[in-house]
N, C-alpha and C. Protein backbone atom coordinates (compact mmCIF):
# COMPACT_ATOMS: atom_id res chain seq x y z
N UNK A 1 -31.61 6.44 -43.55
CA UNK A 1 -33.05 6.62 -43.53
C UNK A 1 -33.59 6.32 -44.91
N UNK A 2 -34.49 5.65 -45.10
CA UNK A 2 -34.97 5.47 -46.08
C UNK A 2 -35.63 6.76 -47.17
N UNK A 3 -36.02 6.58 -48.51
CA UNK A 3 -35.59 7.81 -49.44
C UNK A 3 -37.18 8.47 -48.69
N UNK A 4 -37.61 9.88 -49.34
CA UNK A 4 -38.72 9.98 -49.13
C UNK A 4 -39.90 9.99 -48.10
N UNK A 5 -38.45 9.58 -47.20
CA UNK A 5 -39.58 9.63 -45.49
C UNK A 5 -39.32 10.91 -44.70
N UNK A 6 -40.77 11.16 -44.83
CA UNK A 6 -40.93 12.50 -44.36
C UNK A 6 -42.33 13.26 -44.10
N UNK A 7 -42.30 13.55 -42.92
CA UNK A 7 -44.13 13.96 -42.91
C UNK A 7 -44.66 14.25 -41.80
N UNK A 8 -45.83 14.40 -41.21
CA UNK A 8 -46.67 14.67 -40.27
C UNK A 8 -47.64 13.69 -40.36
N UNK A 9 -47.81 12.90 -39.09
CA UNK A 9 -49.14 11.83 -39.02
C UNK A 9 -49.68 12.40 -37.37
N UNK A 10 -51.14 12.22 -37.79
CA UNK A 10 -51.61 12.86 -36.38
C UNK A 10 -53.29 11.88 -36.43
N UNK A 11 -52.81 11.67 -35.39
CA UNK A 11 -54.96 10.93 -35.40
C UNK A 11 -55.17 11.21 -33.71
N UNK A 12 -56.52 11.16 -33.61
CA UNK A 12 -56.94 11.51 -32.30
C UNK A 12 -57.68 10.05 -31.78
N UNK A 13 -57.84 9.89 -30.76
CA UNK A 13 -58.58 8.65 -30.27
C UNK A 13 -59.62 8.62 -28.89
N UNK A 14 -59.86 8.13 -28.30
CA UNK A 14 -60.91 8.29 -27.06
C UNK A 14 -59.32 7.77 -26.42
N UNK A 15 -59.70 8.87 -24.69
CA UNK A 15 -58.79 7.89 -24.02
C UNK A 15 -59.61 6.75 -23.63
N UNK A 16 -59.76 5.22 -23.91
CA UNK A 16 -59.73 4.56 -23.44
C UNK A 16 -58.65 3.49 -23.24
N UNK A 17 -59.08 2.67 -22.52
CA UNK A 17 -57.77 1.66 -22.63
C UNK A 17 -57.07 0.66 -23.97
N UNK A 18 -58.12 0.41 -24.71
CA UNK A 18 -58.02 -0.17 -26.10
C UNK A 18 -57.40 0.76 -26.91
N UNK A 19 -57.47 2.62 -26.55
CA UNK A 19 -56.65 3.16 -27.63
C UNK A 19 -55.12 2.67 -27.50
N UNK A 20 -54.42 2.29 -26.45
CA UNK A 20 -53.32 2.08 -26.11
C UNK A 20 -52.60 0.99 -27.07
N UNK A 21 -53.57 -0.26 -27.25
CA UNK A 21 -53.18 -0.81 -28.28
C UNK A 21 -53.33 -0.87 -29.83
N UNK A 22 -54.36 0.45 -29.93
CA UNK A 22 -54.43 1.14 -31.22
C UNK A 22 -53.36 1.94 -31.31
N UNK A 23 -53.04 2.43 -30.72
CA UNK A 23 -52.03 3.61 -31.29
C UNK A 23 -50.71 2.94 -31.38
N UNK A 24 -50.45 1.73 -30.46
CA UNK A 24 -49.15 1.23 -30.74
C UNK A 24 -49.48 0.48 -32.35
N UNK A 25 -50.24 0.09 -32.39
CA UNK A 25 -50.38 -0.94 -33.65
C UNK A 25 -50.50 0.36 -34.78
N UNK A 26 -50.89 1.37 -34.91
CA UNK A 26 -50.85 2.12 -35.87
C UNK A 26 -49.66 2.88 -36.14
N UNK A 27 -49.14 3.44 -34.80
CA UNK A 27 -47.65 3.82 -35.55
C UNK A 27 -46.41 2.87 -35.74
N UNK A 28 -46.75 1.45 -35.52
CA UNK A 28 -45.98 -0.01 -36.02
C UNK A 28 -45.97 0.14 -37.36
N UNK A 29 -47.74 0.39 -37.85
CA UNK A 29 -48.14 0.46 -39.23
C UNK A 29 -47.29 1.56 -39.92
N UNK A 30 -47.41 2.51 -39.41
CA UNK A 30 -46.86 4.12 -39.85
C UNK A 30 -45.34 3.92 -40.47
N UNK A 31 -44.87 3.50 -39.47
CA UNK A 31 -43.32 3.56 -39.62
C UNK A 31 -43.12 2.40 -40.17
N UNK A 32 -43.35 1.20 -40.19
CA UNK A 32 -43.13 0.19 -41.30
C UNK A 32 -43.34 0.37 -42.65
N UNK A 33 -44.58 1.23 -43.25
CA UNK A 33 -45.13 1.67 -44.15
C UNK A 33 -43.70 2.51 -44.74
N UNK A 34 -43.44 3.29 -44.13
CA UNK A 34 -42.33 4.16 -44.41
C UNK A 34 -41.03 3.42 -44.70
N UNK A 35 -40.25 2.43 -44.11
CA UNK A 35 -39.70 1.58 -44.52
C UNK A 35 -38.23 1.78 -43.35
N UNK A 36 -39.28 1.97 -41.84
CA UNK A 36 -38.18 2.03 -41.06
C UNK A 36 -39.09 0.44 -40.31
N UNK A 37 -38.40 -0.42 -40.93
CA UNK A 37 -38.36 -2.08 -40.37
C UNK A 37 -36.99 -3.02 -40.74
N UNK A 38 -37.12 -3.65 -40.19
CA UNK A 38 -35.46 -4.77 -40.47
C UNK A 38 -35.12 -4.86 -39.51
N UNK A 39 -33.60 -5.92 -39.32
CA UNK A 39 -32.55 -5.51 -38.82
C UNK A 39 -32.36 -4.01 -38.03
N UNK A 40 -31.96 -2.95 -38.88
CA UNK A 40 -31.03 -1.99 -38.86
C UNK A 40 -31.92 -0.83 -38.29
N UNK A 41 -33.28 -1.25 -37.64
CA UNK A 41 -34.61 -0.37 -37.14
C UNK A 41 -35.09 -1.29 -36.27
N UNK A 42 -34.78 -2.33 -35.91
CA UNK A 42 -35.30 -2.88 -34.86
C UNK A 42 -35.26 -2.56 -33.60
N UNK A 43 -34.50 -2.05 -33.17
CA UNK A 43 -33.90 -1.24 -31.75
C UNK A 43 -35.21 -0.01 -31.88
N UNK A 44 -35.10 0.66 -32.39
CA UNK A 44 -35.49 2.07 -32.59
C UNK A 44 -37.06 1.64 -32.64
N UNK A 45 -37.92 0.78 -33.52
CA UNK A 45 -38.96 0.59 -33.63
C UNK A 45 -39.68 0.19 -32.29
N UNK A 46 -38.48 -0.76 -31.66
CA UNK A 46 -39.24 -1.86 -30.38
C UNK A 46 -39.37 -0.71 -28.98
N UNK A 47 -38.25 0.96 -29.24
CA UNK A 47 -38.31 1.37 -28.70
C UNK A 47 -39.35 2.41 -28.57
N UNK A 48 -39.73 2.52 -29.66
CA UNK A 48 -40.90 4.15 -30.22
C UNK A 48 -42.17 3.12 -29.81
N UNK A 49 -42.11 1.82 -29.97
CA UNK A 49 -43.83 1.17 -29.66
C UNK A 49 -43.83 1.38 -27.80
N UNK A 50 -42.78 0.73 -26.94
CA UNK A 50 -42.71 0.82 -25.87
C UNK A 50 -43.00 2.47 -25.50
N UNK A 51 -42.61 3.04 -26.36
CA UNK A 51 -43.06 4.83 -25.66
C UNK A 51 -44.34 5.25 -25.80
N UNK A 52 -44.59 4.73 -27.35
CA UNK A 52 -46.21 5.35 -27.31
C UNK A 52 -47.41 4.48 -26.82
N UNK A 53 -46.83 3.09 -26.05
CA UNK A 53 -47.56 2.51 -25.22
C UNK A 53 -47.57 2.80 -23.97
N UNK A 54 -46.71 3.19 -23.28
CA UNK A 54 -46.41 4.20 -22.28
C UNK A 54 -46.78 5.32 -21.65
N UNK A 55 -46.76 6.67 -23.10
CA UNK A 55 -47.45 8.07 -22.95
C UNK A 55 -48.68 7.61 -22.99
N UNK A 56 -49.56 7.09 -24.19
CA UNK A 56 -50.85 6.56 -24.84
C UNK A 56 -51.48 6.34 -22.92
N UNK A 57 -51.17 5.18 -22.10
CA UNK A 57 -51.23 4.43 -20.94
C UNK A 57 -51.54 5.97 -19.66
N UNK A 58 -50.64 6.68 -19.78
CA UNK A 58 -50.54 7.76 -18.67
C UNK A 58 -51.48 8.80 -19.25
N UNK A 59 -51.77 8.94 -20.78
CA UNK A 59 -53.43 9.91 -20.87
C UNK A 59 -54.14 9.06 -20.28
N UNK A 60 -54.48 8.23 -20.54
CA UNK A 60 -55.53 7.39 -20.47
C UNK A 60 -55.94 6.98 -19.13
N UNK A 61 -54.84 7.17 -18.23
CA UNK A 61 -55.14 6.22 -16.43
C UNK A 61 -55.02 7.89 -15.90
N UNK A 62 -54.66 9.03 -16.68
CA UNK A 62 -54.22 10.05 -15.45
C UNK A 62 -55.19 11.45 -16.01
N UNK A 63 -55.79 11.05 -17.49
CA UNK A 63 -56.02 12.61 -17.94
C UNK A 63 -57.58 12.29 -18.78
N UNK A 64 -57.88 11.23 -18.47
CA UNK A 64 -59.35 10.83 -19.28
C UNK A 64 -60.41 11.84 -18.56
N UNK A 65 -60.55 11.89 -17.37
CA UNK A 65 -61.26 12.56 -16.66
C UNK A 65 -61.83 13.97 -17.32
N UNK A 66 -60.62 14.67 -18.08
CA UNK A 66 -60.31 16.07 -17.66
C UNK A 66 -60.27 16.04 -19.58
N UNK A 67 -59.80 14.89 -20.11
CA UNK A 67 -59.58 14.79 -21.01
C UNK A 67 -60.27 13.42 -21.93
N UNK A 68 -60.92 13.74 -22.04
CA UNK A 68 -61.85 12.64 -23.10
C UNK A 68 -61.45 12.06 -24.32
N UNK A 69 -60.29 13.10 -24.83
CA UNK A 69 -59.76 12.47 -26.00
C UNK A 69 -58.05 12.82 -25.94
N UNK A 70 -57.27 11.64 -26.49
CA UNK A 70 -56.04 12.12 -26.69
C UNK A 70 -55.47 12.71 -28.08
N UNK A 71 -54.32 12.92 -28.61
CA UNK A 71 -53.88 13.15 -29.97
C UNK A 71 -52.89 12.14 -29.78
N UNK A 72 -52.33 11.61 -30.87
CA UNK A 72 -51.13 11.14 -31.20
C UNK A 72 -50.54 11.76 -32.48
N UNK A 73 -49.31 11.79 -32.71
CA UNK A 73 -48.43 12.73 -33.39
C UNK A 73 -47.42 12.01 -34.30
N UNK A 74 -46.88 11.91 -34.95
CA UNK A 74 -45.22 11.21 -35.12
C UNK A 74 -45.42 12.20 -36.54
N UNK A 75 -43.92 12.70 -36.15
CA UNK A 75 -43.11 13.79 -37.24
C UNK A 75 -41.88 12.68 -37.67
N UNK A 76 -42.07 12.63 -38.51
CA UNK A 76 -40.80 11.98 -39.64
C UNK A 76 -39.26 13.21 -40.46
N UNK A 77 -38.24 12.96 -40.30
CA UNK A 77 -37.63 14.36 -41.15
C UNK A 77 -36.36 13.79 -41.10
N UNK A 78 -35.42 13.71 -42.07
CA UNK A 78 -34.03 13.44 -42.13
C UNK A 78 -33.26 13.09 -41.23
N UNK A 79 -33.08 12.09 -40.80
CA UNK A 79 -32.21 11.67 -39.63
C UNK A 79 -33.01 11.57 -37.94
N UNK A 80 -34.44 12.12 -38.06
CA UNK A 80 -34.99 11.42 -36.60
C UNK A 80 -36.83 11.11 -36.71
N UNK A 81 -36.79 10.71 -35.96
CA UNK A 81 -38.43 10.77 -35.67
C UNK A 81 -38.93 11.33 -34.24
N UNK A 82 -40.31 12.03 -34.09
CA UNK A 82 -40.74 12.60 -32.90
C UNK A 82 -42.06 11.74 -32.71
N UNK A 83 -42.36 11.40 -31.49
CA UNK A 83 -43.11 10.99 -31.18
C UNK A 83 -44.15 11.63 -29.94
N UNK A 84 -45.58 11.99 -30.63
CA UNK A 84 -46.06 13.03 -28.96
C UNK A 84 -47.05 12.11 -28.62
N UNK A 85 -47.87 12.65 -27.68
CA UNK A 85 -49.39 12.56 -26.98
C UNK A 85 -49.56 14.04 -26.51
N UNK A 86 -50.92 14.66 -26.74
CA UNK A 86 -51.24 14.99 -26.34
C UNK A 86 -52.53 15.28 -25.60
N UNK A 87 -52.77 15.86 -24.36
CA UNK A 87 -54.33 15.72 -24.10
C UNK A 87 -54.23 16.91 -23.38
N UNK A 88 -55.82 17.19 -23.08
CA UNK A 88 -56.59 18.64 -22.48
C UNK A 88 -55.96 18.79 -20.71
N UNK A 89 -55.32 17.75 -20.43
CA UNK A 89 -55.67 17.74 -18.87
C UNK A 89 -54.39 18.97 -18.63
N UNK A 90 -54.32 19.42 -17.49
CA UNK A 90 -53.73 20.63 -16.93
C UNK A 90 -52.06 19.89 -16.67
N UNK A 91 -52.27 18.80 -15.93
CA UNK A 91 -51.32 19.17 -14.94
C UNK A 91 -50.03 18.00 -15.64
N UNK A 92 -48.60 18.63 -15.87
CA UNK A 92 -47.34 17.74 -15.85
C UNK A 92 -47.66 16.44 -15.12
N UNK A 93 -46.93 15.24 -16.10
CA UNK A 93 -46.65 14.05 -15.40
C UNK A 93 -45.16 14.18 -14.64
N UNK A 94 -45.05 13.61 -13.88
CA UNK A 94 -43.82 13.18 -13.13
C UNK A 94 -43.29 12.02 -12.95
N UNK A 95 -42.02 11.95 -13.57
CA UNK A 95 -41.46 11.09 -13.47
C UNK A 95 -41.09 10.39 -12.03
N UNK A 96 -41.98 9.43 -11.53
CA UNK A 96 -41.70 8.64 -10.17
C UNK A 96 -40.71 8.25 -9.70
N UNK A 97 -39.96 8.51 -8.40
CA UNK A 97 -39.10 7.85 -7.85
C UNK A 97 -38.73 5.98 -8.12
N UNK A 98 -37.43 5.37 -8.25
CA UNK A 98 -37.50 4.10 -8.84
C UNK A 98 -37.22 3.27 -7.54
N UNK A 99 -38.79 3.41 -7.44
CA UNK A 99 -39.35 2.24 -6.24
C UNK A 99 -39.73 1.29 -6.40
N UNK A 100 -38.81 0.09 -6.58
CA UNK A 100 -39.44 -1.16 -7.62
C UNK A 100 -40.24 -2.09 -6.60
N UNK A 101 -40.48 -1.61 -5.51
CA UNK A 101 -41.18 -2.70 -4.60
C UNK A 101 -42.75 -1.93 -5.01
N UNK A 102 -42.84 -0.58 -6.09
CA UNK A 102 -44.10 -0.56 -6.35
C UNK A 102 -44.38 -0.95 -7.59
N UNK A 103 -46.04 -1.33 -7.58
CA UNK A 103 -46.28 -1.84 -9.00
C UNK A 103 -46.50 -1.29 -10.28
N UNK A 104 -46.81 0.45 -9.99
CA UNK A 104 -46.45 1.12 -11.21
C UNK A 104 -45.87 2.58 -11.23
N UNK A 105 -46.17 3.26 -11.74
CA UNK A 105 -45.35 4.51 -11.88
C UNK A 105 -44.07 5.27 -12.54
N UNK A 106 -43.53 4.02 -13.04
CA UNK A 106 -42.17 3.63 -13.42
C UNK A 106 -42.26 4.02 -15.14
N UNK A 107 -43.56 3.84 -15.69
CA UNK A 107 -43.01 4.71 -16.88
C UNK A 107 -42.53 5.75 -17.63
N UNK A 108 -42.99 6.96 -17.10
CA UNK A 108 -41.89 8.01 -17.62
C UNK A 108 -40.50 7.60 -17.16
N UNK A 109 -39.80 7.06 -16.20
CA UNK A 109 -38.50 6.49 -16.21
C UNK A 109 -38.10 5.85 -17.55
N UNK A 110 -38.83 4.76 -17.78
CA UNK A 110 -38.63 3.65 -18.55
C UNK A 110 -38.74 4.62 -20.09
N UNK A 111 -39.34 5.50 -20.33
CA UNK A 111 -39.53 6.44 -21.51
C UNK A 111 -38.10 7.45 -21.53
N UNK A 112 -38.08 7.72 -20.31
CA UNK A 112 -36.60 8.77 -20.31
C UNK A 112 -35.36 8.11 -20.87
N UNK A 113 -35.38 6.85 -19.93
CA UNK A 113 -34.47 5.81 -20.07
C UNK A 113 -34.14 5.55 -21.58
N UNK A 114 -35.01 4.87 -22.42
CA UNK A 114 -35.24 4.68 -23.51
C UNK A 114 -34.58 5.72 -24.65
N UNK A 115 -35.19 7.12 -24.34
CA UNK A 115 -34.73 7.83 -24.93
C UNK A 115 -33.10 8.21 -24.84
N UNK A 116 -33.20 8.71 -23.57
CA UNK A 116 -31.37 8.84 -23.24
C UNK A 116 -30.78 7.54 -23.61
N UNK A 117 -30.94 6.60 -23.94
CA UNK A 117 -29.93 5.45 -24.39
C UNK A 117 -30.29 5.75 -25.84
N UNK A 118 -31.19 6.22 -26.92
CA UNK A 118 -30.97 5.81 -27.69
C UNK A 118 -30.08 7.66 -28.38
N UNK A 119 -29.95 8.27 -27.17
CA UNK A 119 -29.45 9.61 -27.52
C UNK A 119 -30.62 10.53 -28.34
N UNK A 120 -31.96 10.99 -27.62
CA UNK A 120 -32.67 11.49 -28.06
C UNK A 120 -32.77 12.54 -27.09
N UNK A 121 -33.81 13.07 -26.72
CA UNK A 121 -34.61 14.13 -25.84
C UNK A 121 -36.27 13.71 -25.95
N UNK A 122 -36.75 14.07 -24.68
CA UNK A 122 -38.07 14.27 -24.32
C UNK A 122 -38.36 15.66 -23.45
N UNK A 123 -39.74 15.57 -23.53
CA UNK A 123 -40.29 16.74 -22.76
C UNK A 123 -41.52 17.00 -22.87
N UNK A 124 -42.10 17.83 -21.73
CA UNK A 124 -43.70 18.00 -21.44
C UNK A 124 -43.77 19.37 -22.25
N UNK A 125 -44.76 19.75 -22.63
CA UNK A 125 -44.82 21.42 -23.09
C UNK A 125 -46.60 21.93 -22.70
N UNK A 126 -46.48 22.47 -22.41
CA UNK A 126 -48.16 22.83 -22.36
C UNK A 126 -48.80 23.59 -23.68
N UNK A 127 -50.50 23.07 -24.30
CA UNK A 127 -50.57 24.04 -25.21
C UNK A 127 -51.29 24.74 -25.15
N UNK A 128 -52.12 25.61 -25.78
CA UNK A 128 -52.10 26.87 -26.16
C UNK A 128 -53.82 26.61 -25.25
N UNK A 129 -54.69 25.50 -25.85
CA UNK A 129 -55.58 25.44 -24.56
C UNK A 129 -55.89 24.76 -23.30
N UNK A 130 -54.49 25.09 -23.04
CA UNK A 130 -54.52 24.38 -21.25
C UNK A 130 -53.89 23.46 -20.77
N UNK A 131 -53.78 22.45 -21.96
CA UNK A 131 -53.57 21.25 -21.65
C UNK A 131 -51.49 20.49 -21.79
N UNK A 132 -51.35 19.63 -22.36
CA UNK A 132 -50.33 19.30 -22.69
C UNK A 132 -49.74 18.36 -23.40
N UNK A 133 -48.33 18.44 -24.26
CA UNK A 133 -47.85 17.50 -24.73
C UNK A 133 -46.80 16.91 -24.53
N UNK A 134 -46.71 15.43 -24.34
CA UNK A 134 -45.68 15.09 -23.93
C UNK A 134 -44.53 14.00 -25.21
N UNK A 135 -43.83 14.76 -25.15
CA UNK A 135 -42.80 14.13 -26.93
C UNK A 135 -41.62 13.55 -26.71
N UNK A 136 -41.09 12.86 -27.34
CA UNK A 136 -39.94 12.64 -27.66
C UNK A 136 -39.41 12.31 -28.78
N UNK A 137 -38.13 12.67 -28.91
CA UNK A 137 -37.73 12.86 -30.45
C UNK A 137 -36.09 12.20 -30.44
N UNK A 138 -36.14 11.12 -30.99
CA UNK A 138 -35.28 9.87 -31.65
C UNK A 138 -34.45 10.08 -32.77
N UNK A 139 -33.16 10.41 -32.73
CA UNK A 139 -32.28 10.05 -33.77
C UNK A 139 -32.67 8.48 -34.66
N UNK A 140 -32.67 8.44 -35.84
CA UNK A 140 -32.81 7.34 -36.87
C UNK A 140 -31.28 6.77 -36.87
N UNK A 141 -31.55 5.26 -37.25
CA UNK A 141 -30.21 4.88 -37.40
C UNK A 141 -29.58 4.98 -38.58
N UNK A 142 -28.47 5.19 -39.35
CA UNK A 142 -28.01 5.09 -40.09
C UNK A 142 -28.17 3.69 -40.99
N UNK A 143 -28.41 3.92 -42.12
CA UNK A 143 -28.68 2.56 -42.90
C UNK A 143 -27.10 2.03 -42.90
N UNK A 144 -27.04 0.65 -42.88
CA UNK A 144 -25.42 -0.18 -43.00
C UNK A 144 -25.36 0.32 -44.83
N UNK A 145 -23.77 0.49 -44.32
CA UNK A 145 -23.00 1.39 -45.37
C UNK A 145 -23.01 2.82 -45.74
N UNK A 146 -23.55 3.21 -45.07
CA UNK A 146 -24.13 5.22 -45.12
C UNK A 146 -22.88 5.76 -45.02
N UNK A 147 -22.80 6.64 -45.48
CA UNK A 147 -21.80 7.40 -44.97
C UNK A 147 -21.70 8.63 -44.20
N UNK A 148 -21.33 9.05 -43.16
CA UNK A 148 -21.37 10.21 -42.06
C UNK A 148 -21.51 11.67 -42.60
């Protein structure tokens, strides 16, 4: 992991559909800034944009209603990164049956997926007014030559 990376980034956005490609393009920014890019972060990066284009996508088509604005999150700390969304709306997403003769639904799979391959964890949590967050949190890769 690179020296010095470490922190809390949080911004809020409208759910609309354009935040989706704001928030991916800003935590691209975030974590490049920090100096998780190259080689040896490419996996991990291509995977954290695909998630928070994903969660970002499911406030926005399932919780705008109820929820007018989302949060986005990413915690930085020695060896992983977390990535949330959160919004006001009440109710758990569910991960859809993998019915590929349909045309969507399939992303919390594709987010679980993601995570369990790269050996992380996710999860929904509800907060304190009503609503919920949905996170996942990514082991960092080891820089080439690190030692265990």
């Amino acid at each position: 992991m690179p020296p010095g990376v470490e922190g809390v980034w949080r911004f809020a956005a409208p759910a609309v559909d354009v935040t989706v490609s704001h928030a991916r393009h800003a935590v691209r920014d975030l974590l490049v800034a920090q100096g998780i890019s190259g080689p040896g972060y490419q996996e991990l990066l291509d995977g954290v944009l695909l998630i928070v284009s994903e969660l970002v996508t499911n406030s926005v088509r399932h919780a705008a209603l109820l929820s007018p604005e989302l949060v986005v999150e990413v915690v930085m700390s020695s060896g992983w990164v977390r990535l949330s969304v959160e919004d006001s709306h009440p109710y758990r997403p569910k991960a859809l049956s993998e019915d590929f003769n349909r045309l969507g639904g399939r992303g919390l799979l594709l987010v679980k997926a993601i995570t369990a391959e790269s050996g992380g964890t996710c999860d929904v949590e509800r907060t304190t007014g009503g609503g919920k967050v949905v996170w996942v949190e990514l082991p960092l890769p080891r820089p080439r030559g690190a030692t265990p």
